[in-house]
C-alpha atoms as a PDB file:
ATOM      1  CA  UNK A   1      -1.632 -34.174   9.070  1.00  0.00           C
ATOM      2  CA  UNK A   2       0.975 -33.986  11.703  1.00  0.00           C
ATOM      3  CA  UNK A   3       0.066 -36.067  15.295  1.00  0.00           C
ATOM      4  CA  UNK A   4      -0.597 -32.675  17.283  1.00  0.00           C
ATOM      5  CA  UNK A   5      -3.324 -32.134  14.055  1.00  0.00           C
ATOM      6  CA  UNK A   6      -4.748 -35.806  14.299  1.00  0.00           C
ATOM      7  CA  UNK A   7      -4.611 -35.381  18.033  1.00  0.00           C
ATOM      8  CA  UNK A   8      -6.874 -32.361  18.081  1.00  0.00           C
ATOM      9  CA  UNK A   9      -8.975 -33.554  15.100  1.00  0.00           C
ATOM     10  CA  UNK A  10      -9.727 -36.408  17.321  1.00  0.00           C
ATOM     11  CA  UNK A  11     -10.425 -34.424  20.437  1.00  0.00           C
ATOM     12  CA  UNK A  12     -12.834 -32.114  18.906  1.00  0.00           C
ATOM     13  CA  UNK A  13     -14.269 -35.133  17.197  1.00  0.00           C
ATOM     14  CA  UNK A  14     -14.903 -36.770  20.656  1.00  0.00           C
ATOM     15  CA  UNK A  15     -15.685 -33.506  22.143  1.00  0.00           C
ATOM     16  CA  UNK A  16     -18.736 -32.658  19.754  1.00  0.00           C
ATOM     17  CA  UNK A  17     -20.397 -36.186  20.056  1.00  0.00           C
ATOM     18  CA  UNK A  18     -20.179 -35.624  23.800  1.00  0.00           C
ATOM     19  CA  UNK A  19     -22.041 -32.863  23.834  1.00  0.00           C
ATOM     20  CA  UNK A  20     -24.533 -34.205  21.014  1.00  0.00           C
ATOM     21  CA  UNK A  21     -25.135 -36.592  23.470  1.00  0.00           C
ATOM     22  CA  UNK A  22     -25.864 -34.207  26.537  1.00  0.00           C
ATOM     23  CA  UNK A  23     -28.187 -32.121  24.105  1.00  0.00           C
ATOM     24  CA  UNK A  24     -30.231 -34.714  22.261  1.00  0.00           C
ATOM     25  CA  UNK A  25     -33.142 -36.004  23.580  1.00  0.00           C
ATOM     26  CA  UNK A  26     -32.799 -39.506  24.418  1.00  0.00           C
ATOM     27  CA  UNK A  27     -33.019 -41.383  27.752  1.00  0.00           C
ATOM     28  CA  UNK A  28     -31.452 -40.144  31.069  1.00  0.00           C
ATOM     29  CA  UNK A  29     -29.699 -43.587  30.804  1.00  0.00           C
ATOM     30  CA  UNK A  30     -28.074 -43.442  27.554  1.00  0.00           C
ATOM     31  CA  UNK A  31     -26.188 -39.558  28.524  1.00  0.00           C
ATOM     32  CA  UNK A  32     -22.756 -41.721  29.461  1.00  0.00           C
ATOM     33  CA  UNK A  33     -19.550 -42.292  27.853  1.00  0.00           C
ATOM     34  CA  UNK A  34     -20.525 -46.036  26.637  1.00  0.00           C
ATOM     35  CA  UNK A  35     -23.361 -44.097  24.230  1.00  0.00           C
ATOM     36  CA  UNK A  36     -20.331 -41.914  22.651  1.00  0.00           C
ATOM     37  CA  UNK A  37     -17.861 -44.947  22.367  1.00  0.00           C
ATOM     38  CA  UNK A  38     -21.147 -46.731  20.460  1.00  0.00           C
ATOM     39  CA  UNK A  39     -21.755 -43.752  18.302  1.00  0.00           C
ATOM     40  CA  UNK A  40     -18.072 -43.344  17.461  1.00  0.00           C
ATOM     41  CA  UNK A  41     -17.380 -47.495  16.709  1.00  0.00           C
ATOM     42  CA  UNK A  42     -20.586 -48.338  14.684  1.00  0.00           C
ATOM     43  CA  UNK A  43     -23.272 -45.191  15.049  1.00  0.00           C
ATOM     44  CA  UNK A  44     -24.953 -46.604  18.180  1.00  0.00           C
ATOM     45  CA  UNK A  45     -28.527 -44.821  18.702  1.00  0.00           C
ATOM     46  CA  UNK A  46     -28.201 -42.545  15.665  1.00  0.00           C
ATOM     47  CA  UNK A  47     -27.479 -45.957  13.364  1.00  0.00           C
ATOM     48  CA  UNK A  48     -31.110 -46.859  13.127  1.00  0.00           C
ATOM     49  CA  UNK A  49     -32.175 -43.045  12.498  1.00  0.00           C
ATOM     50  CA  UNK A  50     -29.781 -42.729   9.603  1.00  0.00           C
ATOM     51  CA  UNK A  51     -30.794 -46.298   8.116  1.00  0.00           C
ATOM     52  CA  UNK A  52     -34.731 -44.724   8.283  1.00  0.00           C
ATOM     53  CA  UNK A  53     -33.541 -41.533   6.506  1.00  0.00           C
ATOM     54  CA  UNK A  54     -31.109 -43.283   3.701  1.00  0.00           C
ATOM     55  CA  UNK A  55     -33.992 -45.513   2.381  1.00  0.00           C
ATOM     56  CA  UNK A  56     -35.754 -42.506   1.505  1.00  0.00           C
ATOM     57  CA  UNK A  57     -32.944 -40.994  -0.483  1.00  0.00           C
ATOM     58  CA  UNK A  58     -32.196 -41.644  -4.096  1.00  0.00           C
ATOM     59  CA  UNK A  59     -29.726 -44.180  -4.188  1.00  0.00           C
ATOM     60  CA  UNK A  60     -26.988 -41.799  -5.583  1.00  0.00           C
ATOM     61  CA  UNK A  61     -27.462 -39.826  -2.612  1.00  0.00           C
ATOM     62  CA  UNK A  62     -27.492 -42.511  -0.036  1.00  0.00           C
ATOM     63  CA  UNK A  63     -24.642 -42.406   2.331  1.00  0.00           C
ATOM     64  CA  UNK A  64     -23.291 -45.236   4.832  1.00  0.00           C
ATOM     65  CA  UNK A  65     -21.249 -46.108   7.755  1.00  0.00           C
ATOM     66  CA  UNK A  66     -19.618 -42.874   9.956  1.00  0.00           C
ATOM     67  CA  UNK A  67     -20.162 -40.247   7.315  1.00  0.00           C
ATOM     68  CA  UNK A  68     -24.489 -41.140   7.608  1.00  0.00           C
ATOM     69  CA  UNK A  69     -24.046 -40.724  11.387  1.00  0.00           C
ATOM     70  CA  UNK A  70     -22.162 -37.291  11.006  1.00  0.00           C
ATOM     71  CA  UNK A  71     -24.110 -36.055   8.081  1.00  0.00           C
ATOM     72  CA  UNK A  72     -26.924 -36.768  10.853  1.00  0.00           C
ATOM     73  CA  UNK A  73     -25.411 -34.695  13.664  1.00  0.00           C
ATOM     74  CA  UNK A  74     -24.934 -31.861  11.420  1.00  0.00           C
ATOM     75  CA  UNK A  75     -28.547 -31.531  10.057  1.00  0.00           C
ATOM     76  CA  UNK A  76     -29.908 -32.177  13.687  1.00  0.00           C
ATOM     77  CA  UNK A  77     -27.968 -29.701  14.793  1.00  0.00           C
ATOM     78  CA  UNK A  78     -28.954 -26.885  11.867  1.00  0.00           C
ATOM     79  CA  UNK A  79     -32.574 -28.312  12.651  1.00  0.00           C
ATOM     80  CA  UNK A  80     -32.524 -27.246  16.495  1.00  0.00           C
ATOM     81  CA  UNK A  81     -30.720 -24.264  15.762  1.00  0.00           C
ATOM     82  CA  UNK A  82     -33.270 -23.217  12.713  1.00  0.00           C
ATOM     83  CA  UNK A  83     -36.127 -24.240  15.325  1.00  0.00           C
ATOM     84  CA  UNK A  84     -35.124 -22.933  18.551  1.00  0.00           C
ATOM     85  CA  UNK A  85     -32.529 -21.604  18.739  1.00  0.00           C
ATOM     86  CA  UNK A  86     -33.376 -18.217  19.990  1.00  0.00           C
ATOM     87  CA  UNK A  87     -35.697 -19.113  22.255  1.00  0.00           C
ATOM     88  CA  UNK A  88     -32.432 -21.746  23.347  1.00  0.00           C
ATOM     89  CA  UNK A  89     -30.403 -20.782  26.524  1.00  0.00           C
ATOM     90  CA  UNK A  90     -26.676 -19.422  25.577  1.00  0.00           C
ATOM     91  CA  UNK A  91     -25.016 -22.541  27.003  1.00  0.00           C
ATOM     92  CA  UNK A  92     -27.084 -25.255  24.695  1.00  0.00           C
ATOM     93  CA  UNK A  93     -27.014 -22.775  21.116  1.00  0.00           C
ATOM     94  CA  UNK A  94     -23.089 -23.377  21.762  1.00  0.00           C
ATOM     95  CA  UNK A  95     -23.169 -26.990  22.485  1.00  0.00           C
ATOM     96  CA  UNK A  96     -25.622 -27.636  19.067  1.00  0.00           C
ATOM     97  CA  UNK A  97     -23.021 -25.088  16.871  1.00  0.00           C
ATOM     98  CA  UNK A  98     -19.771 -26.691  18.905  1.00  0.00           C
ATOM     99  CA  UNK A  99     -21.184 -30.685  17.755  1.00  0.00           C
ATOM    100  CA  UNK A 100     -22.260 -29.693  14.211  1.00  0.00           C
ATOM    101  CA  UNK A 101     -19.233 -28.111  13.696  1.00  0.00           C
ATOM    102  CA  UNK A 102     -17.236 -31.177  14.655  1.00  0.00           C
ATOM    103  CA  UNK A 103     -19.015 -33.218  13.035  1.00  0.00           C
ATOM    104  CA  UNK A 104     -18.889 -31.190   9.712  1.00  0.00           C
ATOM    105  CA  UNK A 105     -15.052 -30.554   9.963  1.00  0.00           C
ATOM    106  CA  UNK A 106     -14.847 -34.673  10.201  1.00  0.00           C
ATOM    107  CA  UNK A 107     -16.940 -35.001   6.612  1.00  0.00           C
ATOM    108  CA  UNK A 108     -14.485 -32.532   5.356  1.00  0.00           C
ATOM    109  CA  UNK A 109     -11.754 -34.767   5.448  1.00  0.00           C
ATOM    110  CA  UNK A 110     -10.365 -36.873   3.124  1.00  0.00           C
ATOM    111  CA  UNK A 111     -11.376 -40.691   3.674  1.00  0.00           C
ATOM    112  CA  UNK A 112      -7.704 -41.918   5.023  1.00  0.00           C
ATOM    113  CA  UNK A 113      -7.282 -39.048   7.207  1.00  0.00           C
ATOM    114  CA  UNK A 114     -10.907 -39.262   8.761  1.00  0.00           C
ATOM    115  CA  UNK A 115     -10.000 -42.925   9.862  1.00  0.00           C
ATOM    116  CA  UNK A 116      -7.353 -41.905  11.348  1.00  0.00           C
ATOM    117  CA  UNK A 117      -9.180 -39.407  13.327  1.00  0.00           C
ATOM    118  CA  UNK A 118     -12.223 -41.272  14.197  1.00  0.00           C
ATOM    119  CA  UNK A 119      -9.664 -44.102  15.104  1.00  0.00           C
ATOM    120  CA  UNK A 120      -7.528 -42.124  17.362  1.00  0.00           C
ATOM    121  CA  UNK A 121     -11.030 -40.419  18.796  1.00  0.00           C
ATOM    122  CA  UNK A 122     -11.936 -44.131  20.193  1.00  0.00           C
ATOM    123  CA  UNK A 123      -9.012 -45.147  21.622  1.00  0.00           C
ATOM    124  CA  UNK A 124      -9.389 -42.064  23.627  1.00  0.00           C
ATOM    125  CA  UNK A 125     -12.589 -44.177  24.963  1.00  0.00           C
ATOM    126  CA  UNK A 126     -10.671 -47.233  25.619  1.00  0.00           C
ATOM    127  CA  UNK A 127     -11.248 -47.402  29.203  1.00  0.00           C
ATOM    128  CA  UNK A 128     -14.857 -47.404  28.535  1.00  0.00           C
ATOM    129  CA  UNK A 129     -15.383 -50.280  26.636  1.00  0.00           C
ATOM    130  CA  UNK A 130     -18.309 -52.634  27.906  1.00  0.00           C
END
């Protein structure tokens, strides 16, 4: 991937957990920057979901670390859209396609290449570091 590719990667990376975190339901408090940099580093408020769900699963189909956290966007996404979607003004229906999408097109890359891309998506955060 050339560094315009990794670039946007990154950006619509950054962009989708943004709006993820406007659309999900958590605290008026936690809608900020410092939530996406936490989600990005080490899965923030989805971590503990994910760890819930993955002791559930077979252990062949367990998965860990960034790709549980994205595998999480993307069903929580399909699951509002399935739900409510068209009951769901315009403007939220794009958000919830626009952060599952980014999130799947990050578990579609290769292992090295996702690094880089969830690397380069947090130093875009650097200024937000507590």
């Amino acid at each position: 991937m050339n560094i315009s590719g990794a670039t946007k990667a990154s950006a619509d990376l950054l962009a989708g957990v943004i709006l993820y975190v406007l659309l999900e339901d958590i605290p008026e408090s936690e809608r900020s920057l410092a939530t996406v940099q936490s989600i990005l580093s080490d899965g923030g408020i989805i971590r503990a979901r994910t760890e819930a769900e993955q002791r559930h699963r077979d252990k062949d189909e367990r998965s860990e670390g960034s790709k549980a956290v994205f595998e999480y966007i993307v069903a929580r996404a399909r699951t509002i859209l399935e739900l409510q979607g068209d009951a769901m003004p315009m403007w939220q229906r794009i958000g919830w396609q626009t952060a599952g999408q980014a999130a799947q097109s990050y578990l579609n890359k290769a292992p090295n290449e996702a690094s880089g891309v969830l690397s380069t998506a947090l130093s875009f955060l650097a200024l937000y570091r507590n």
